[in-house]
PDB file of N, CA and C in Angstrom:
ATOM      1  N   UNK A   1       0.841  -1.181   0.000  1.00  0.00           N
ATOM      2  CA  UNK A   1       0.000   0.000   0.000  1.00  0.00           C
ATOM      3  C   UNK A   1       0.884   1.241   0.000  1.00  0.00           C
ATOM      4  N   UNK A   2       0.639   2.018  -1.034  1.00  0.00           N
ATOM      5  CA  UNK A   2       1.321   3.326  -0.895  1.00  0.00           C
ATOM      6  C   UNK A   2       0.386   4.669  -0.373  1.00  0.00           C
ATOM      7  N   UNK A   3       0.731   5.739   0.438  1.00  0.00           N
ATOM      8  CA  UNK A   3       0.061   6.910   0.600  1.00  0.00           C
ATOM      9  C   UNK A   3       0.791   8.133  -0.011  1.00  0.00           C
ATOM     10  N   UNK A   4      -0.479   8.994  -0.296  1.00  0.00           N
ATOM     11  CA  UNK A   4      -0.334  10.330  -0.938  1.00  0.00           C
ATOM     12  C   UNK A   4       0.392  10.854  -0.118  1.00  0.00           C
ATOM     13  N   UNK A   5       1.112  11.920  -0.726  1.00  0.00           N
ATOM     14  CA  UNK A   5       1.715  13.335  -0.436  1.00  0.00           C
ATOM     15  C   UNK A   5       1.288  14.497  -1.408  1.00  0.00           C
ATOM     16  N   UNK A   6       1.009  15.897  -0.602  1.00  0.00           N
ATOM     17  CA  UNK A   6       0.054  17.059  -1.944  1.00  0.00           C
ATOM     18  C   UNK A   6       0.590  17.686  -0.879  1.00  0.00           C
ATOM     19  N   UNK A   7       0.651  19.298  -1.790  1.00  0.00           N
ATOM     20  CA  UNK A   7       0.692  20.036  -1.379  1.00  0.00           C
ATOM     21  C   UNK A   7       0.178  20.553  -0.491  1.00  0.00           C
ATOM     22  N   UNK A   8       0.168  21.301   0.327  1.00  0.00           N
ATOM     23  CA  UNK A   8      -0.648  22.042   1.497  1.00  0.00           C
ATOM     24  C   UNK A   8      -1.155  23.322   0.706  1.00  0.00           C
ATOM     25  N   UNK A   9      -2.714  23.317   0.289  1.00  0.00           N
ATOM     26  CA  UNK A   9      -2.961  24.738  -0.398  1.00  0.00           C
ATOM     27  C   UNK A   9      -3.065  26.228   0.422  1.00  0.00           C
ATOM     28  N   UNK A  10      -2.098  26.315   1.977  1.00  0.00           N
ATOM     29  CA  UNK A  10      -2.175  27.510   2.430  1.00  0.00           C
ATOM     30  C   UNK A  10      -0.320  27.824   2.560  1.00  0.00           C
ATOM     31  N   UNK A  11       0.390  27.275   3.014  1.00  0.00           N
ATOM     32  CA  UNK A  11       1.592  27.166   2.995  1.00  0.00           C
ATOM     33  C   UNK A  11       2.524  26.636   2.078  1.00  0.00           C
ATOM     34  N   UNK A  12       2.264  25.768   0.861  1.00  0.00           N
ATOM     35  CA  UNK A  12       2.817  25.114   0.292  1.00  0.00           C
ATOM     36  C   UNK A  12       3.794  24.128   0.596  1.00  0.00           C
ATOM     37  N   UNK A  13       3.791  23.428   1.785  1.00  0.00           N
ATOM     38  CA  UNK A  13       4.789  22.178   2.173  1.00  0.00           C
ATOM     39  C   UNK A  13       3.884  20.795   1.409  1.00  0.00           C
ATOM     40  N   UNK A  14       4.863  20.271   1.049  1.00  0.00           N
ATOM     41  CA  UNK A  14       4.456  18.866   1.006  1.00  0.00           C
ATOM     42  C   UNK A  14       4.163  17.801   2.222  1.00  0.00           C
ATOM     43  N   UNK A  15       2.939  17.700   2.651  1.00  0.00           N
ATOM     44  CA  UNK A  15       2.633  17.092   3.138  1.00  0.00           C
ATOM     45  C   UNK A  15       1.540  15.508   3.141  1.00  0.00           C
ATOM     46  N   UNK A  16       1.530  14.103   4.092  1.00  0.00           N
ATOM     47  CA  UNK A  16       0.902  13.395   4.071  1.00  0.00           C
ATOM     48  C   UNK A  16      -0.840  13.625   4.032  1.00  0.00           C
ATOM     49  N   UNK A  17      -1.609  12.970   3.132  1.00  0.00           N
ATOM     50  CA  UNK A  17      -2.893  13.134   3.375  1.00  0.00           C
ATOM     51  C   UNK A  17      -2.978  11.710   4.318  1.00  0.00           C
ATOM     52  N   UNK A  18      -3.771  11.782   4.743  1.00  0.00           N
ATOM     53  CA  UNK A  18      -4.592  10.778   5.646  1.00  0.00           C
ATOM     54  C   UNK A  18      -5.841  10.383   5.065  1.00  0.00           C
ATOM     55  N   UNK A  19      -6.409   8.857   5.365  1.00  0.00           N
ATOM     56  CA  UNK A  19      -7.140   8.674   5.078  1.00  0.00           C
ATOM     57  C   UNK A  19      -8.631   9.435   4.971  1.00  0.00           C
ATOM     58  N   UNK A  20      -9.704   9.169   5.039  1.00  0.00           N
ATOM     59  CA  UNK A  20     -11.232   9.716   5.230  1.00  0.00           C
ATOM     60  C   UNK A  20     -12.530   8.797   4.577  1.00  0.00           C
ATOM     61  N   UNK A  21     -13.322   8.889   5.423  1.00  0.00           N
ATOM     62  CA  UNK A  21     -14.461   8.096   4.694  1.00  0.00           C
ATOM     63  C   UNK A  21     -14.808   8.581   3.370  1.00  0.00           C
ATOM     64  N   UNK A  22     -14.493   9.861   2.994  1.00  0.00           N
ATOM     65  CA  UNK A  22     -15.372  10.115   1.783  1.00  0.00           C
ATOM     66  C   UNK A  22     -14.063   9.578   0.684  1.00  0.00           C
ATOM     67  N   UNK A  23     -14.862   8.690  -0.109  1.00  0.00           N
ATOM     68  CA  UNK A  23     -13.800   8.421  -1.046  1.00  0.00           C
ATOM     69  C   UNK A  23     -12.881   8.808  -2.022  1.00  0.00           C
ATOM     70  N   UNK A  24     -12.033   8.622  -1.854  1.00  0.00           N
ATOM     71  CA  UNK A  24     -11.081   9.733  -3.464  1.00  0.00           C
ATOM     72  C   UNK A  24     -10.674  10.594  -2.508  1.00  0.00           C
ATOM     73  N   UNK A  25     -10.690  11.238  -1.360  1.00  0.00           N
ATOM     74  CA  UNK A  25     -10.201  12.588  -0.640  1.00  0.00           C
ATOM     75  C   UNK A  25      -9.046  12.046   0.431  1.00  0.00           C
ATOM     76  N   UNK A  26      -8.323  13.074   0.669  1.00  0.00           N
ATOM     77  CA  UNK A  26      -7.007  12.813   1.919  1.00  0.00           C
ATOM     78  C   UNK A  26      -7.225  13.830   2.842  1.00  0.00           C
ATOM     79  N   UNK A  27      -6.952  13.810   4.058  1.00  0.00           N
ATOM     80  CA  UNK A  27      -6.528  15.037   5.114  1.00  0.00           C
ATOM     81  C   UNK A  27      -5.555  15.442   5.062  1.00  0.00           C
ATOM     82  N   UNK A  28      -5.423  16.350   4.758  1.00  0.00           N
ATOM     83  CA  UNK A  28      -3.991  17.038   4.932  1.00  0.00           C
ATOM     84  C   UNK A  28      -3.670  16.506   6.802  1.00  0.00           C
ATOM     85  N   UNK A  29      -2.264  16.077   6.888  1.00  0.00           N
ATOM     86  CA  UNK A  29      -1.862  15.921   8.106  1.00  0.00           C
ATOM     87  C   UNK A  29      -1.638  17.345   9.022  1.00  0.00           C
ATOM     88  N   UNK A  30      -1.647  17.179  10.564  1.00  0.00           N
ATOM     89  CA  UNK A  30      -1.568  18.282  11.379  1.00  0.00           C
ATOM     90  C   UNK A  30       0.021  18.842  10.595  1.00  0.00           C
ATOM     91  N   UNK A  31       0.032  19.990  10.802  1.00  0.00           N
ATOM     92  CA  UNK A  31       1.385  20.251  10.365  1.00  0.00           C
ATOM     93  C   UNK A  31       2.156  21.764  10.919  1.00  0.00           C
ATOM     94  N   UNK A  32       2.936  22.348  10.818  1.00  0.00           N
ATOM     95  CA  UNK A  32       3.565  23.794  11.623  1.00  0.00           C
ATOM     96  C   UNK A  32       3.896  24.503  10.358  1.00  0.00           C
ATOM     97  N   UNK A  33       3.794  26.058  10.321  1.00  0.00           N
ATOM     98  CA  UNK A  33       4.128  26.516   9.151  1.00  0.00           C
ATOM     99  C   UNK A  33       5.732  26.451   9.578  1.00  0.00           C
ATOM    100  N   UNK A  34       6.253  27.100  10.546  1.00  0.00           N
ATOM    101  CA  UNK A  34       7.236  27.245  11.070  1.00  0.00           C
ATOM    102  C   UNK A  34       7.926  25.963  12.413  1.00  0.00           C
ATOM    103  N   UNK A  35       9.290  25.467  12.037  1.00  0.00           N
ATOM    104  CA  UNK A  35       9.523  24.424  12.851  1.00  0.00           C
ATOM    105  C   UNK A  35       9.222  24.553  14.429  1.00  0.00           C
ATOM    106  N   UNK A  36       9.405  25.921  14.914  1.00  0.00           N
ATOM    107  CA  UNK A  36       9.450  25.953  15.739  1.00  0.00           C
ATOM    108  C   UNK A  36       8.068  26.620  16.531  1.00  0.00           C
ATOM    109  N   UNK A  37       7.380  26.773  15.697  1.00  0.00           N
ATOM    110  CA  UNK A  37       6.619  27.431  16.005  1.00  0.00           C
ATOM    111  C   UNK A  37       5.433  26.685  17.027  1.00  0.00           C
ATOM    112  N   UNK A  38       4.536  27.093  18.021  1.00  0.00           N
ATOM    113  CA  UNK A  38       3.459  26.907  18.880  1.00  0.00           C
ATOM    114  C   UNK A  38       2.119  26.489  18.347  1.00  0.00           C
ATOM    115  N   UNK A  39       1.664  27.413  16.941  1.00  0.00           N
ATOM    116  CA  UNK A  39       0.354  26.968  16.948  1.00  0.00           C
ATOM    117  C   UNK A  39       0.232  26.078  15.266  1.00  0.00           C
ATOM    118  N   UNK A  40      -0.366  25.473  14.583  1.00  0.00           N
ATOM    119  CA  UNK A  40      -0.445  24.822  13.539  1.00  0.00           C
ATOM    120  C   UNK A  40      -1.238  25.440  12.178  1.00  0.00           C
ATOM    121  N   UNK A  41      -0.371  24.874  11.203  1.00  0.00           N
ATOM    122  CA  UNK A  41      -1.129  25.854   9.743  1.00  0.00           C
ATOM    123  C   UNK A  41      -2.229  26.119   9.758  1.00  0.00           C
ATOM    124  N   UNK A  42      -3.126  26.827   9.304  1.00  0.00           N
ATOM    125  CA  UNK A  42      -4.279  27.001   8.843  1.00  0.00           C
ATOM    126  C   UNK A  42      -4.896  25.916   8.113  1.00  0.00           C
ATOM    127  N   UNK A  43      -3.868  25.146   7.146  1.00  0.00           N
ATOM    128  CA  UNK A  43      -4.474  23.958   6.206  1.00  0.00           C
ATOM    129  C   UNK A  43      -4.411  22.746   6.524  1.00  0.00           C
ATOM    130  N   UNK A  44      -4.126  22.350   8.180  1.00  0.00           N
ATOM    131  CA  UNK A  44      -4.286  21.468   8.770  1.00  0.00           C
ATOM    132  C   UNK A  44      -5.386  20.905   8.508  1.00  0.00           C
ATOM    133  N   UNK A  45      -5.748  19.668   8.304  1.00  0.00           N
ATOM    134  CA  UNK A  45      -6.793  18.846   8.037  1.00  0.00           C
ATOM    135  C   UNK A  45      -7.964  19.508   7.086  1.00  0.00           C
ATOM    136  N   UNK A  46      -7.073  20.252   5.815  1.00  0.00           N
ATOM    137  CA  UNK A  46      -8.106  20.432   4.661  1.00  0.00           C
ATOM    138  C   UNK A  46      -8.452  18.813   3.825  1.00  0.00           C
ATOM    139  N   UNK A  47      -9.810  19.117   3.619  1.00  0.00           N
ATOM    140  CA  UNK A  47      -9.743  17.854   2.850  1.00  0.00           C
ATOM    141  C   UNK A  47      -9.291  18.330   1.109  1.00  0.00           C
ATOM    142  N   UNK A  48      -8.503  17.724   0.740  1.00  0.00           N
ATOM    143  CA  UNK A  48      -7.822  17.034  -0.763  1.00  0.00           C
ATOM    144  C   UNK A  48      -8.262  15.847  -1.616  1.00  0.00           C
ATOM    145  N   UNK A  49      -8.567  16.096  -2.732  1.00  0.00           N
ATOM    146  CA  UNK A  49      -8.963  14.664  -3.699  1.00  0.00           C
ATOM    147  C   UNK A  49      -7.226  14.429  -4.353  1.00  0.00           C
ATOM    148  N   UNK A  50      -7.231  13.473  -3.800  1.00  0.00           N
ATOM    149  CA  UNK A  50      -5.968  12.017  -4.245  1.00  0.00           C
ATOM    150  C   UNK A  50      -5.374  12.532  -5.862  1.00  0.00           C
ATOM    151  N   UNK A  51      -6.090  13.054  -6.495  1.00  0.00           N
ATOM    152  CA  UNK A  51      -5.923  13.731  -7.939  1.00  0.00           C
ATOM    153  C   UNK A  51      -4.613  14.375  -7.899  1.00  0.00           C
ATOM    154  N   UNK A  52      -4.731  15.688  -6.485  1.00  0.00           N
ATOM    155  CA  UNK A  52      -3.792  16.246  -6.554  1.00  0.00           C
ATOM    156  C   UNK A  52      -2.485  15.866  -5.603  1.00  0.00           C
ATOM    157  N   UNK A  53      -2.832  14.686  -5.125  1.00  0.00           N
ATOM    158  CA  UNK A  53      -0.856  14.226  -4.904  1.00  0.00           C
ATOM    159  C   UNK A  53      -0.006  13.987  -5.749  1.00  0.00           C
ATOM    160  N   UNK A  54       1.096  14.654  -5.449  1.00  0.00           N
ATOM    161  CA  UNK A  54       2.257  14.969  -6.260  1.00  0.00           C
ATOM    162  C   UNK A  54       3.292  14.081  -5.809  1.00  0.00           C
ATOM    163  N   UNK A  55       3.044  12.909  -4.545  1.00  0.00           N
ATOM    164  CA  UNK A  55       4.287  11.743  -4.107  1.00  0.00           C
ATOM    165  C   UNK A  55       3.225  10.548  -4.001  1.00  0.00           C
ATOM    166  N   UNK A  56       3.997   9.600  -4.010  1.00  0.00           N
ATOM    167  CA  UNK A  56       3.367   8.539  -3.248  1.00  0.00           C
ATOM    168  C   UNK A  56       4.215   7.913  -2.307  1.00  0.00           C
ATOM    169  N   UNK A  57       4.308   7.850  -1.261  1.00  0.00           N
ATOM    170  CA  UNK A  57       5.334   7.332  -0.126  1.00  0.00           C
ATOM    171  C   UNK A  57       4.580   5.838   0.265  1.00  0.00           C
ATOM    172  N   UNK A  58       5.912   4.369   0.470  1.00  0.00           N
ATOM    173  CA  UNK A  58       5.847   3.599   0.710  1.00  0.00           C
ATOM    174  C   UNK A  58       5.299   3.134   1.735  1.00  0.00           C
ATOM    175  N   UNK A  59       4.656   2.897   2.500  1.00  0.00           N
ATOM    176  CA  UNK A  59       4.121   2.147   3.983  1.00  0.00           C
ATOM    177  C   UNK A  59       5.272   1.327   4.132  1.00  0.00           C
ATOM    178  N   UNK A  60       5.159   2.013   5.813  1.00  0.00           N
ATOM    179  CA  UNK A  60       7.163   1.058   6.601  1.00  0.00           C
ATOM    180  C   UNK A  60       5.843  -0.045   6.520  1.00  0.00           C
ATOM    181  N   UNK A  61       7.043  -1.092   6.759  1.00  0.00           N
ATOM    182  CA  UNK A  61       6.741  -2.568   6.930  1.00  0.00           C
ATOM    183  C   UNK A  61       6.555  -2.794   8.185  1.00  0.00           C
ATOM    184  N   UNK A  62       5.211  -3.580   8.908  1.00  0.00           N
ATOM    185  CA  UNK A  62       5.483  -3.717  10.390  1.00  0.00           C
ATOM    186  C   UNK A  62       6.092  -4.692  10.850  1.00  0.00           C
ATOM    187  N   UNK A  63       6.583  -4.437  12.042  1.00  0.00           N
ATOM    188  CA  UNK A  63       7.590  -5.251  13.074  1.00  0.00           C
ATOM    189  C   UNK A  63       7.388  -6.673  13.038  1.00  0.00           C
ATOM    190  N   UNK A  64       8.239  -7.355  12.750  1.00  0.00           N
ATOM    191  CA  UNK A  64       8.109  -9.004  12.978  1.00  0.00           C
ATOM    192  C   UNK A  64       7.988  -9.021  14.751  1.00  0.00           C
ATOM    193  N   UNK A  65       7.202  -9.752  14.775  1.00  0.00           N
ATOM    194  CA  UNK A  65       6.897  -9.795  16.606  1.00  0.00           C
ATOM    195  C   UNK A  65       6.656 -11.233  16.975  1.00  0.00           C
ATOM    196  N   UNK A  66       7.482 -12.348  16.052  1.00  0.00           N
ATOM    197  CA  UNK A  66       7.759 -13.539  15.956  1.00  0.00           C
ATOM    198  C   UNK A  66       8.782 -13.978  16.262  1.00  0.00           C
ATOM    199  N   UNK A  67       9.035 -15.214  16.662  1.00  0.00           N
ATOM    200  CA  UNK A  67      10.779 -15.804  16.502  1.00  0.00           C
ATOM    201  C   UNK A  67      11.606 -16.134  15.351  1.00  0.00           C
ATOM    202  N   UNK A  68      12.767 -15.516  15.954  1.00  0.00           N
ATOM    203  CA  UNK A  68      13.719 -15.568  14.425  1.00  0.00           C
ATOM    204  C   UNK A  68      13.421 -17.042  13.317  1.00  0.00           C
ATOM    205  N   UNK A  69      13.843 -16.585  12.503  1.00  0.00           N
ATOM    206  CA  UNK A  69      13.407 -17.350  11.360  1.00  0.00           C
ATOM    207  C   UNK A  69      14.747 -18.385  10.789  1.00  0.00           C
ATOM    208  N   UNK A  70      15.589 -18.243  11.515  1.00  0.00           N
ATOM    209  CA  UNK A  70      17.116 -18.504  11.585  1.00  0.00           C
ATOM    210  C   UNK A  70      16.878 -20.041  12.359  1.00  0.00           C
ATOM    211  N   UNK A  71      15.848 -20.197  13.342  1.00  0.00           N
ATOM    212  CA  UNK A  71      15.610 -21.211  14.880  1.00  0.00           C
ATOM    213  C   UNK A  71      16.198 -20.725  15.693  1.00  0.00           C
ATOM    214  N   UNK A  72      17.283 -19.375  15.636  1.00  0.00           N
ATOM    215  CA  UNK A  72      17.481 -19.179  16.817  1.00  0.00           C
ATOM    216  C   UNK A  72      16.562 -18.619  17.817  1.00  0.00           C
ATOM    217  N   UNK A  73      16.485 -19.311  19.212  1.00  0.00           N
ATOM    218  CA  UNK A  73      15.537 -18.456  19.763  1.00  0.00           C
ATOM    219  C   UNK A  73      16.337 -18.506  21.134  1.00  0.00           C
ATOM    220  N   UNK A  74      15.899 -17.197  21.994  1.00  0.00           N
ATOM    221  CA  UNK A  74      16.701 -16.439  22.648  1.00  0.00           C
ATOM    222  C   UNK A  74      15.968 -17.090  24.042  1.00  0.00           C
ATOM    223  N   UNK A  75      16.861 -17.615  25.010  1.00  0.00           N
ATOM    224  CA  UNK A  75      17.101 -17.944  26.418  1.00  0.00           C
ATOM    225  C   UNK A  75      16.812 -16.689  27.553  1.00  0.00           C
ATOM    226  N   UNK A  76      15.434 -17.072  28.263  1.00  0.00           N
ATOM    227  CA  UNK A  76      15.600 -15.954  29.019  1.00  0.00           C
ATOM    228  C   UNK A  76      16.261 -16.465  30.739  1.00  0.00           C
ATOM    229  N   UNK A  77      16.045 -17.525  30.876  1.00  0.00           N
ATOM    230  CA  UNK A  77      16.701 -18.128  32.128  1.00  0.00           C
ATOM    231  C   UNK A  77      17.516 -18.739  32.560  1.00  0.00           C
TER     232      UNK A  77
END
């Protein structure tokens, strides 16, 4: 599964959309105009149609939370 990246239409950063029930659309993610700054963009959680992402970023892979695949398995006593 890959997710969008679009522009932010008040600041212009590239940012993640997030999912949403309505289909075809992303949330713009919470985001800061400024790194350091206290309060958050204005275009925080605009909704976006998927049309206009300009990335598609990979989904990390989740954590193996199994025993090694090697047989080694680790002694706790």
């Amino acid at each position: 599964m890959t997710l969008p990246r679009a522009v932010c239409p008040v600041c212009a950063r590239t940012v993640a959309l997030k999912p949403t029930r309505r289909a075809g659309h992303g949330s713009v993610t919470d985001h800061k105009r400024e790194r350091k700054s206290l309060s958050l963009c204005p275009g925080s959680e605009t909704h976006l149609p998927y049309t206009e992402a300009n990335a598609w970023q990979l989904e990390i892979p989740a954590l193996r939370s199994g025993p090694a695949e090697d047989g080694d398995s680790l002694r706790l006593f």
